[in-house]
N, C-alpha and C. Protein backbone atom coordinates (compact mmCIF):
# COMPACT_ATOMS: atom_id res chain seq x y z
N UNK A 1 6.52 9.68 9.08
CA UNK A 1 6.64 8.25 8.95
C UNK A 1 6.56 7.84 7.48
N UNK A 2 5.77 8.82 6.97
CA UNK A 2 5.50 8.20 5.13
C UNK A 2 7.09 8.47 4.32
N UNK A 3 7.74 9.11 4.59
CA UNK A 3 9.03 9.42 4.01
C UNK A 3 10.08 7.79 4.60
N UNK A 4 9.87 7.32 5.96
CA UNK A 4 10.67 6.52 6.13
C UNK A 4 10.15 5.19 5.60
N UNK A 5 9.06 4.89 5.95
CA UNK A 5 8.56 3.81 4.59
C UNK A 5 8.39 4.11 3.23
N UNK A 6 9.08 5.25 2.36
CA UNK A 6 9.16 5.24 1.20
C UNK A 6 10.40 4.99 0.93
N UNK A 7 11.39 5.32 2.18
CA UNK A 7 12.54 5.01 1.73
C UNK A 7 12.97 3.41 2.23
N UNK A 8 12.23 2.65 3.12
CA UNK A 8 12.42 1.56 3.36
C UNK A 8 12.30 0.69 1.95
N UNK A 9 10.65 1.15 1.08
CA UNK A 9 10.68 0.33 0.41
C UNK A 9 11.22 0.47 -0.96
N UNK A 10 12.05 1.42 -0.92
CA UNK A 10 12.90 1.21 -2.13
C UNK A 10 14.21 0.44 -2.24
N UNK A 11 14.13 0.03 -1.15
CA UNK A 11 15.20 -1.36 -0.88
C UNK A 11 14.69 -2.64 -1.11
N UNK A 12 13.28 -2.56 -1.50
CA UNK A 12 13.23 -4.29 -2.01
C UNK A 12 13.58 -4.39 -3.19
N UNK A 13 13.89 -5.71 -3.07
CA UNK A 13 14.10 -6.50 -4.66
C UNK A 13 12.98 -6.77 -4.66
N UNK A 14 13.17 -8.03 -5.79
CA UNK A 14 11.75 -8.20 -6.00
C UNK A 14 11.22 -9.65 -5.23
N UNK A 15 12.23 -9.89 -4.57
CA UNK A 15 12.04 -11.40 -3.38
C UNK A 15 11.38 -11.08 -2.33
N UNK A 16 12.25 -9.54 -1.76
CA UNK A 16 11.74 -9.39 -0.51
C UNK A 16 10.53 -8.36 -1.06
N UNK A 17 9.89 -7.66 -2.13
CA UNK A 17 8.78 -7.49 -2.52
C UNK A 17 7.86 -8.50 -2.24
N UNK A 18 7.99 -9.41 -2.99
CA UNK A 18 7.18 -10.40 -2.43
C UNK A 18 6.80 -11.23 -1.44
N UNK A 19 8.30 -10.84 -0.78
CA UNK A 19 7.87 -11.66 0.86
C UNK A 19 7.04 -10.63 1.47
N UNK A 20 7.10 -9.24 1.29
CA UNK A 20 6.26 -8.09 2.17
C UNK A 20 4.59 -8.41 1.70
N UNK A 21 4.88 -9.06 0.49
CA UNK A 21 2.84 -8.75 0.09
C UNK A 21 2.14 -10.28 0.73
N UNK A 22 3.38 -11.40 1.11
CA UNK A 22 2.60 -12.27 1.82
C UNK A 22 2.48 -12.36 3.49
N UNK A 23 2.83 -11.44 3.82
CA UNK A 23 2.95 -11.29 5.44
C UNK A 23 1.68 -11.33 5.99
N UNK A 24 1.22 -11.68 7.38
CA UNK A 24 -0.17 -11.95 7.59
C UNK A 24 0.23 -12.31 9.33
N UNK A 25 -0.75 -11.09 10.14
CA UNK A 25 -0.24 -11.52 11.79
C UNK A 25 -0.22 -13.23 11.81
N UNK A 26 0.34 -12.88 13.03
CA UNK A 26 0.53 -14.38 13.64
C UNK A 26 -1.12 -14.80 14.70
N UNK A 27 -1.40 -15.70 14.65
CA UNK A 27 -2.61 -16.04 15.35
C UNK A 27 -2.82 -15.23 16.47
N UNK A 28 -2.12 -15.93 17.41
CA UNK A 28 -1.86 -14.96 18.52
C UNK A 28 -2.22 -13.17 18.96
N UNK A 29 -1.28 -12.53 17.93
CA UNK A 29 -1.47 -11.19 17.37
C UNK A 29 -2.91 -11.07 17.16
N UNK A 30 -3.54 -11.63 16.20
CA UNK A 30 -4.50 -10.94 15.64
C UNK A 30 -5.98 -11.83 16.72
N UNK A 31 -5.52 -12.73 17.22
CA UNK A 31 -6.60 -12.77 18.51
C UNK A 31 -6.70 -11.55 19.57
N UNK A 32 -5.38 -11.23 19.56
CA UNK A 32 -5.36 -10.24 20.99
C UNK A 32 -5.99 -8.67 20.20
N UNK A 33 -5.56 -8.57 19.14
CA UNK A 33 -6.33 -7.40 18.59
C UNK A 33 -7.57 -7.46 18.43
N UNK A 34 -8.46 -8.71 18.24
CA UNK A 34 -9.82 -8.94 18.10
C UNK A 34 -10.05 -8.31 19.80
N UNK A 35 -9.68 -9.14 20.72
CA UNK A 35 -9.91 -8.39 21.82
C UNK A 35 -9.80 -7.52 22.61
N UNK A 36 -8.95 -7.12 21.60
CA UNK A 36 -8.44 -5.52 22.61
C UNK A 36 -9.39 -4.57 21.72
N UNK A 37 -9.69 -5.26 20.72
CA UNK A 37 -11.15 -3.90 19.52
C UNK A 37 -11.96 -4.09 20.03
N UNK A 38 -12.77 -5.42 20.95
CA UNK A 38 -14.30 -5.40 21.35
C UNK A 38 -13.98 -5.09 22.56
N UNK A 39 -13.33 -5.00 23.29
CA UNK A 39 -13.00 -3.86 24.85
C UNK A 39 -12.58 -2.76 24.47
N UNK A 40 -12.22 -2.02 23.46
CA UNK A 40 -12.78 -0.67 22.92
C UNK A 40 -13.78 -0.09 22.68
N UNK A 41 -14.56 -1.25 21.80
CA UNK A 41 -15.60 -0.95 21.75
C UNK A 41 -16.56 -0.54 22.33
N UNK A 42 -16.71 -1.40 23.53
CA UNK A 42 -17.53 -1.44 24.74
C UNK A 42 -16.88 -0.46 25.58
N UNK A 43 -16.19 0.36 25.36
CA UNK A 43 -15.12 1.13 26.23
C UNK A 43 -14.47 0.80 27.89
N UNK A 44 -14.43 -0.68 27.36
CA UNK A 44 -13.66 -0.86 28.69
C UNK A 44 -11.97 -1.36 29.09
N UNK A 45 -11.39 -0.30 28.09
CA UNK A 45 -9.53 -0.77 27.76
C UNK A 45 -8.79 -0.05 28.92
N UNK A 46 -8.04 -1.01 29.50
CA UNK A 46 -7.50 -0.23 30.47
C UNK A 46 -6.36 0.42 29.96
N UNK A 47 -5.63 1.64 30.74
CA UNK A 47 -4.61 2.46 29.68
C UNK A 47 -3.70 1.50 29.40
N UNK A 48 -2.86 0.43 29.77
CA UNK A 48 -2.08 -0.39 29.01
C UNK A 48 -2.82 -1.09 28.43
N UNK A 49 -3.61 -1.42 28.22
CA UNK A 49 -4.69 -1.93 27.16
C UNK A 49 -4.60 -0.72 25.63
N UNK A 50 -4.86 0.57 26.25
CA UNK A 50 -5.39 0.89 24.83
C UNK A 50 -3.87 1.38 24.46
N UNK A 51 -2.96 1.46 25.00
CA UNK A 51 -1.86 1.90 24.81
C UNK A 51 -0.85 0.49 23.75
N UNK A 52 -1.13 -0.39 24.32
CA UNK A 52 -1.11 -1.92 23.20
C UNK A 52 -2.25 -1.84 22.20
N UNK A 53 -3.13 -1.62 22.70
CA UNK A 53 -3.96 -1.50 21.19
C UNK A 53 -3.77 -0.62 20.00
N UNK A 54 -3.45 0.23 20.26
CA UNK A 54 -2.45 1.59 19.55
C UNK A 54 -1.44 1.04 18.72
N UNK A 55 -0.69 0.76 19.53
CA UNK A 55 0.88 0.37 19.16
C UNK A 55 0.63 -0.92 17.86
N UNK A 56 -0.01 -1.63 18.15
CA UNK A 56 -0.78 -3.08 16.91
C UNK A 56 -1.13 -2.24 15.39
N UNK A 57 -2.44 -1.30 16.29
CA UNK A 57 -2.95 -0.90 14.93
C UNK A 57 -1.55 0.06 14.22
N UNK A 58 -0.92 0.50 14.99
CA UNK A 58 0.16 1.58 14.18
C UNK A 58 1.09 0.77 13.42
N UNK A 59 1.12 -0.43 13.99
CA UNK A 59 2.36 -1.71 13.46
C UNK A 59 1.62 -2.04 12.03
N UNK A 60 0.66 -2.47 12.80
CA UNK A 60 -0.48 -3.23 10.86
C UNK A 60 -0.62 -2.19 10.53
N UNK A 61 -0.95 -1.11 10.45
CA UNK A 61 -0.52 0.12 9.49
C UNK A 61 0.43 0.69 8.45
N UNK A 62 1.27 0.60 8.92
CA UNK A 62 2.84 0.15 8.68
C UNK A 62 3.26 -0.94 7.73
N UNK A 63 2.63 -2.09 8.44
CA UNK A 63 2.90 -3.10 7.28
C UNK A 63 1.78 -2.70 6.26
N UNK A 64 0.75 -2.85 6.27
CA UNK A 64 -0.12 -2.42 5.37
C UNK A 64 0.11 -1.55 4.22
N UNK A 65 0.97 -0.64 4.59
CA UNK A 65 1.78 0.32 3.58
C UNK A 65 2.66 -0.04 3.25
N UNK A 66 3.57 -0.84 3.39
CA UNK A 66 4.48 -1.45 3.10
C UNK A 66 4.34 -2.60 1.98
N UNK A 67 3.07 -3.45 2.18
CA UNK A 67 2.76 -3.82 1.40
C UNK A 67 2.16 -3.29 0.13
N UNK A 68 1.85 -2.36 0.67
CA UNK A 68 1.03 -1.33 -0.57
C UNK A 68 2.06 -1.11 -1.88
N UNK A 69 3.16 -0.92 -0.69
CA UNK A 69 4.46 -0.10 -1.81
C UNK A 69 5.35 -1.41 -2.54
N UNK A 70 5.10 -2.69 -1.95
CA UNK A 70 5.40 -3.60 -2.41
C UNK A 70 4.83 -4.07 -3.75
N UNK A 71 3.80 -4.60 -3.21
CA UNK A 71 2.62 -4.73 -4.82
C UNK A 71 3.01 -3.32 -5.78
N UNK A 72 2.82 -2.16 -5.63
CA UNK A 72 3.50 -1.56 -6.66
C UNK A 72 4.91 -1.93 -7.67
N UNK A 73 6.11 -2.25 -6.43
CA UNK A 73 6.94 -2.59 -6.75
C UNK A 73 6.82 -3.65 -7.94
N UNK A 74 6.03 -4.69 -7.50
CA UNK A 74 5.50 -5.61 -8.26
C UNK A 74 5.24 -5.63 -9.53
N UNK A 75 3.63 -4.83 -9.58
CA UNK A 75 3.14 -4.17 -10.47
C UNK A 75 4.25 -3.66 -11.61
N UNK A 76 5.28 -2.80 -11.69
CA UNK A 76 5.85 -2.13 -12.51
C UNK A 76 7.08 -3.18 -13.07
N UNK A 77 7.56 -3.63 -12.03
CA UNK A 77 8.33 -4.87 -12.99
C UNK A 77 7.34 -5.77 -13.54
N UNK A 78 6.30 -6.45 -13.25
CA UNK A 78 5.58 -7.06 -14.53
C UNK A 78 5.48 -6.23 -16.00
N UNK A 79 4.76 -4.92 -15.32
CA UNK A 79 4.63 -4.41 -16.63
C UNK A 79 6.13 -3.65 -17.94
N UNK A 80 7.09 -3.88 -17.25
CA UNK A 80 8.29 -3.60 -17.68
C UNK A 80 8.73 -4.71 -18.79
């Protein structure tokens, strides 16, 4: 997966650089992940439960790196 988000993000400019470092779930999203983490916690996720809970954290993961590679992007054209 790290090879296909390295090659994703060498397709930003520096617009859509910056649209990647302001991205932020949608309410919704990040309610249902609050609750699908404290019914983990407590270990009570049912398998389509933890099987959606998975799939979230692998997504914000994803973006998370994406943004990572963004702000770099960033980073080096300022300092250019």
């Amino acid at each position: 997966m790290d090879r296909l988000i390295e090659s994703l993000s060498r397709c930003f400019d520096l617009d859509t650089a910056r649209a990647v470092t302001e991205l932020r779930h949608d309410e919704l999203v990040w309610r249902r992940m609050e609750e699908l983490g404290a019914k983990a916690s407590d270990g009570r996720l049912s398998p389509e439960e933890d099987g959606e809970y998975e799939a979230l954290i692998e997504v914000s993961d994803v973006i998370a790196t994406l943004q990572l590679k963004a702000r770099e992007k960033l980073a080096k054209a300022k300092a250019a």
